[in-house]
C-alpha atoms as a PDB file:
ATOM      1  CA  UNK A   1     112.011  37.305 107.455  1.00  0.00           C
ATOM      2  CA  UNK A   2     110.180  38.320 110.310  1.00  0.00           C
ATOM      3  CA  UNK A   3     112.993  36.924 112.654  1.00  0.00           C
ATOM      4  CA  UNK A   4     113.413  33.884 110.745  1.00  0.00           C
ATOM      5  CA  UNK A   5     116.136  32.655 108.303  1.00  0.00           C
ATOM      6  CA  UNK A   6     114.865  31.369 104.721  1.00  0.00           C
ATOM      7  CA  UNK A   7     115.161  30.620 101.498  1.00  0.00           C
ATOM      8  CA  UNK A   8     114.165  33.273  99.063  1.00  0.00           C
ATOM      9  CA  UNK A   9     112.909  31.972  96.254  1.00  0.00           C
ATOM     10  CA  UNK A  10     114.835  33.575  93.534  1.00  0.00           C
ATOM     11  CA  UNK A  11     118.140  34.988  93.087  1.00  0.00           C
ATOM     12  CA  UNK A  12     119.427  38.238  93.758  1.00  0.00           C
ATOM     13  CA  UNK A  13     121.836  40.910  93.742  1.00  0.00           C
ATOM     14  CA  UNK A  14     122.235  44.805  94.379  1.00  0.00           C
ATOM     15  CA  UNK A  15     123.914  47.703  93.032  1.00  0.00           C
ATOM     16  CA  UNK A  16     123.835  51.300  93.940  1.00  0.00           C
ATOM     17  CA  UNK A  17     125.805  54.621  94.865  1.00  0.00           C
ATOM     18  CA  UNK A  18     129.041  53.200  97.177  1.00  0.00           C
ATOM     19  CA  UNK A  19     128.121  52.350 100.358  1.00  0.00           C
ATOM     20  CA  UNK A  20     125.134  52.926  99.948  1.00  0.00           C
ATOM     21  CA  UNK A  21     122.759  50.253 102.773  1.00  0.00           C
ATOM     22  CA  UNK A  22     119.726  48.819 101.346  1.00  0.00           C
ATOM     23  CA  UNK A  23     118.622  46.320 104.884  1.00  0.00           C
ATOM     24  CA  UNK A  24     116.447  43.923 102.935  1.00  0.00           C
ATOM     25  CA  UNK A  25     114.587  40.754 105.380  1.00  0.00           C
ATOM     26  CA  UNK A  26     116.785  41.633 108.080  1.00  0.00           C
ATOM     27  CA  UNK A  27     120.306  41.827 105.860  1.00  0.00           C
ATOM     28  CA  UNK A  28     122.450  44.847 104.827  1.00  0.00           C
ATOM     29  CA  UNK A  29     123.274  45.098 101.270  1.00  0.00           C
ATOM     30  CA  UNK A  30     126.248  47.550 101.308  1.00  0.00           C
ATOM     31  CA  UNK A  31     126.803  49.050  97.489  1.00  0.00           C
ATOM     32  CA  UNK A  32     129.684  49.291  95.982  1.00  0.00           C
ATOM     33  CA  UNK A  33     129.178  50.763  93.332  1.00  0.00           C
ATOM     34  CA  UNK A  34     127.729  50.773  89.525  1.00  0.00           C
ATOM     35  CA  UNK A  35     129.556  48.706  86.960  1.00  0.00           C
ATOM     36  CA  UNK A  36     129.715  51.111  83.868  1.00  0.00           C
ATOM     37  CA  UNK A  37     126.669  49.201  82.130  1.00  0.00           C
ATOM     38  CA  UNK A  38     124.113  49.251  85.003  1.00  0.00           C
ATOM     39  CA  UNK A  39     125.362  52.708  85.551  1.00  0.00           C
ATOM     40  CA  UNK A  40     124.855  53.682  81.807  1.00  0.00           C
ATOM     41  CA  UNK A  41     121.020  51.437  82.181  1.00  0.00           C
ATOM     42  CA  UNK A  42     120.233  53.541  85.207  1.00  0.00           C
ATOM     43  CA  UNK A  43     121.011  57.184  83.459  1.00  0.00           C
ATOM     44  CA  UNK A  44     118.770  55.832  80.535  1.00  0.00           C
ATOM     45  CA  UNK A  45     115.583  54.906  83.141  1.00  0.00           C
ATOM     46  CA  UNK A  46     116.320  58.347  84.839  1.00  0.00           C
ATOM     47  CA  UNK A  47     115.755  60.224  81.456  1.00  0.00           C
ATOM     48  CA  UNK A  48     112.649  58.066  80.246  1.00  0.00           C
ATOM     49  CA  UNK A  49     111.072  58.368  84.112  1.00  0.00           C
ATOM     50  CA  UNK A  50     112.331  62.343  85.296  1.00  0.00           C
ATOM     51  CA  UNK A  51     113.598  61.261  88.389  1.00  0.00           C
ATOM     52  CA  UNK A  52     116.817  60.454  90.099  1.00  0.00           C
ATOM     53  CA  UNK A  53     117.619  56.508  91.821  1.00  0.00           C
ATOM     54  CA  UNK A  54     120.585  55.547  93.807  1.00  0.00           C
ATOM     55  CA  UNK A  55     120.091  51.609  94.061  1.00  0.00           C
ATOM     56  CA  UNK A  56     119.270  49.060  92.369  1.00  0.00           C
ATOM     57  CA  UNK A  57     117.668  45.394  93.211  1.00  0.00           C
ATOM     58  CA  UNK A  58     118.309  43.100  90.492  1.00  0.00           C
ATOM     59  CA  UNK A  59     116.041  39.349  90.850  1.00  0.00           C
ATOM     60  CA  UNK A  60     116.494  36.743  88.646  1.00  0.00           C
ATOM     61  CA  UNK A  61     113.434  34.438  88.297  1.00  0.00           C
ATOM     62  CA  UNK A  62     114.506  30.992  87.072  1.00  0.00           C
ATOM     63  CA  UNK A  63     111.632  29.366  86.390  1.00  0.00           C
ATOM     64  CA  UNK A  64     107.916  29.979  87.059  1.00  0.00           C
ATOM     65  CA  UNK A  65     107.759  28.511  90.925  1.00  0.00           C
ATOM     66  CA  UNK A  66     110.669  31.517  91.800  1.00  0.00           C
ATOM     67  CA  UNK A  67     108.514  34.453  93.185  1.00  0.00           C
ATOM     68  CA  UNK A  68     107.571  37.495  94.875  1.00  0.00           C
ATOM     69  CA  UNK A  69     105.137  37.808  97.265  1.00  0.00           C
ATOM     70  CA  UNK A  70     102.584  40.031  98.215  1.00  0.00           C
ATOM     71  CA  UNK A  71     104.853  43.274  99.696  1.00  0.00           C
ATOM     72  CA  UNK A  72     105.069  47.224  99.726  1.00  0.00           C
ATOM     73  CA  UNK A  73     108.271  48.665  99.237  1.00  0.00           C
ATOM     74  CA  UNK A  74     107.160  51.684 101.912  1.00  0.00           C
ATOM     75  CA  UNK A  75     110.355  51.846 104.146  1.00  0.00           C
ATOM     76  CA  UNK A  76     110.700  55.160 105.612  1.00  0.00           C
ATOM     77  CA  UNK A  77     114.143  56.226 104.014  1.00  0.00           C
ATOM     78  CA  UNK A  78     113.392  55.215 100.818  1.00  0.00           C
ATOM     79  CA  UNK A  79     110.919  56.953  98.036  1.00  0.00           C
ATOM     80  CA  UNK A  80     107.919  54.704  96.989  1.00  0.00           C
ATOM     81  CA  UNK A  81     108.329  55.391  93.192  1.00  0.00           C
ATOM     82  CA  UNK A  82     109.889  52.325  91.610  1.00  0.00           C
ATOM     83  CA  UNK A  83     110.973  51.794  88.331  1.00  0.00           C
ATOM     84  CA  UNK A  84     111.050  48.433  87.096  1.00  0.00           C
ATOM     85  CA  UNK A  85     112.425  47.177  83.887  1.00  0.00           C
ATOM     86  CA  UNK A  86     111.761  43.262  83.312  1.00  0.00           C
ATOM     87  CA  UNK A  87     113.892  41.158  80.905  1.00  0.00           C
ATOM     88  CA  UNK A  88     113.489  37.734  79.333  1.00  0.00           C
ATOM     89  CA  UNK A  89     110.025  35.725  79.768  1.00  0.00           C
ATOM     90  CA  UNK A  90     106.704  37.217  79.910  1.00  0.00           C
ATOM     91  CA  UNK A  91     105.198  37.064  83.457  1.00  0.00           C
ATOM     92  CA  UNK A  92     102.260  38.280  85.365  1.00  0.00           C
ATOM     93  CA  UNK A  93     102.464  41.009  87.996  1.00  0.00           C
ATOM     94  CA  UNK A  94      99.723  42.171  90.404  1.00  0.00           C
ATOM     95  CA  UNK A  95      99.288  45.741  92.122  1.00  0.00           C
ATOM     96  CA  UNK A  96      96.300  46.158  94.905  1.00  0.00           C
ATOM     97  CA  UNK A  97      94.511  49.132  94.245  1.00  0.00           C
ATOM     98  CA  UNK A  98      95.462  51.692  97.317  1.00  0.00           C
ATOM     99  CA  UNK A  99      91.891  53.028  97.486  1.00  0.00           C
ATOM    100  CA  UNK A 100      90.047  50.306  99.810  1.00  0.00           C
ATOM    101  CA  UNK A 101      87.347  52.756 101.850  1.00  0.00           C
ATOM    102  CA  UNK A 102      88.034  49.987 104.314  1.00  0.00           C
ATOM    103  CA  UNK A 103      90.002  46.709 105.891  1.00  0.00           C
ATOM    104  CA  UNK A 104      87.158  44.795 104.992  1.00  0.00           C
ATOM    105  CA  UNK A 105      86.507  45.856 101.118  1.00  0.00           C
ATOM    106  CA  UNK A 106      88.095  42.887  98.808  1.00  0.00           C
ATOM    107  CA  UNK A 107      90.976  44.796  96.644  1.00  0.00           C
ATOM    108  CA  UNK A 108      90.825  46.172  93.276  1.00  0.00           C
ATOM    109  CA  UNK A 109      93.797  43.887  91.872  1.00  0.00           C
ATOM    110  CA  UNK A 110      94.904  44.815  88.357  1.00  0.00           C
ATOM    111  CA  UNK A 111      97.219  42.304  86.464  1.00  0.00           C
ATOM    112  CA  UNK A 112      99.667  43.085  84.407  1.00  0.00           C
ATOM    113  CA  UNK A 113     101.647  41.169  82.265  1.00  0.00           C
ATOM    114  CA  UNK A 114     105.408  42.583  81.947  1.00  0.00           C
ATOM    115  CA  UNK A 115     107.057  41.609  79.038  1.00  0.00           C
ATOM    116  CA  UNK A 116     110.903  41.831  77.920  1.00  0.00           C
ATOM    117  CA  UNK A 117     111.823  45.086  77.516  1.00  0.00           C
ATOM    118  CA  UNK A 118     108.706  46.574  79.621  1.00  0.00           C
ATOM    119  CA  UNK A 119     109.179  49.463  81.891  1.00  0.00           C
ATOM    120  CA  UNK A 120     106.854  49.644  84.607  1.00  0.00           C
ATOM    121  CA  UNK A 121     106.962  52.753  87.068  1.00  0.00           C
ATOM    122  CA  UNK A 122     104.509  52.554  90.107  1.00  0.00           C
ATOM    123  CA  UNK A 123     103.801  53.392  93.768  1.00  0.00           C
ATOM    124  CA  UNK A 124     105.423  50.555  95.547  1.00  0.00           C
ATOM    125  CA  UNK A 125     103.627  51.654  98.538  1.00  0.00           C
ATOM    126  CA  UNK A 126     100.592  49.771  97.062  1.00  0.00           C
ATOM    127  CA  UNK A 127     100.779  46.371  97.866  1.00  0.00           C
ATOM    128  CA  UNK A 128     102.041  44.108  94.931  1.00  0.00           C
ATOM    129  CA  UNK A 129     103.539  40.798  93.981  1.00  0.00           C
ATOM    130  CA  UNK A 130     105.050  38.725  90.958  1.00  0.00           C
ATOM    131  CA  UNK A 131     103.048  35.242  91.375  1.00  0.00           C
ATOM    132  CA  UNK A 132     104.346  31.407  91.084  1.00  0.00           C
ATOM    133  CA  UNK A 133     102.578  29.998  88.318  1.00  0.00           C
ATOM    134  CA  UNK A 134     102.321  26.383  86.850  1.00  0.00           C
ATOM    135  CA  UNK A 135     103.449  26.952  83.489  1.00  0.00           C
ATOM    136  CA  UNK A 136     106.184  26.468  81.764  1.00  0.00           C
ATOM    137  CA  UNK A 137     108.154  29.909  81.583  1.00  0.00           C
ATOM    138  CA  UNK A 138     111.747  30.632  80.779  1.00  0.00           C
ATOM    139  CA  UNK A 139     113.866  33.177  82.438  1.00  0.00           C
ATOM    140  CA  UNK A 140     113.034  36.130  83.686  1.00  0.00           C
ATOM    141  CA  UNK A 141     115.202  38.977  85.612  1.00  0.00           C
ATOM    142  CA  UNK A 142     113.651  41.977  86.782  1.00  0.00           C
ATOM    143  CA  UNK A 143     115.987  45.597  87.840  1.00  0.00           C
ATOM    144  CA  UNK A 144     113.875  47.065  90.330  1.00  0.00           C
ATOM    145  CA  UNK A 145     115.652  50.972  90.145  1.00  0.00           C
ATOM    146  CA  UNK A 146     114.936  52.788  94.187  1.00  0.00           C
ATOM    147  CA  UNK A 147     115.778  55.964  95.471  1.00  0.00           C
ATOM    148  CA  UNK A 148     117.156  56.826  98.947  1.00  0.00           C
ATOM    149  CA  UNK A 149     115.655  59.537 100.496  1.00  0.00           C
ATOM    150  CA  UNK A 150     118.391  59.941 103.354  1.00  0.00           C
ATOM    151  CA  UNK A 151     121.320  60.712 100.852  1.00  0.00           C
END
């Protein structure tokens, strides 16, 4: 990240349409493919959200110090509409509000608290992030669905 090599704090993996390149904190993740049930998962999101994806980021949280931090998902060959289905424990997410009339205006932050079996579909161009927290939480994995815009 930002030139330097570390630790992410969770585990992941990725999926999409073969080779498919998905260059994530300086990395290419190369698909290879869809096993048949991600690939039968994804035509199910498709149909509840009216829209198409080609990838998919799959992050397991282990426990309730594995996070996300504060991001957009706003790279220039990719659409910002994410559709994110989150299994297993409860946790809190947090989107900023996009409409700041300036740098200096503290963020609308709305928190939301995904639960198993939750669909969430949002502008990932807004910045947003799943927080560490203190208690005690079980496991969570989150498939974050994307769409490439250069296919």
């Amino acid at each position: 990240m930002y030139g330097k090599t570390t630790v992410v704090p969770r585990q992941l993996a990725f999926f999409g349409d073969r080779g498919l390149n998905y260059r994530y904190t300086g990395i290419d993740h190369v698909a290879d493919g869809w096993p048949k049930k991600l690939q039968a998962l994804r035509c199910q999101i498709e149909k509840s959200v009216g829209c198409k994806f080609n990838y998919l980021l799959l992050n397991r949280y282990s426990h309730g110090s594995h996070y996300m931090g504060w991001h957009r998902d706003n790279e220039m060959a990719w659409s910002t509409k994410i559709a994110s289905l989150s299994l297993g424990a409860r946790r809190s997410f947090r989107v900023e509000n996009r409409l700041r009339e300036s740098k200096s205006d503290r963020p609308d932050v709305e928190k939301l608290e995904l639960r198993h079996g939750s669909l969430l579909v949002f502008d990932g161009g807004c910045r947003h992030t799943l927080a560490k927290t203190n208690k005690q939480v079980g496991v969570r994995i989150n498939l974050t669905f994307r769409q490439a815009l250069s296919c």
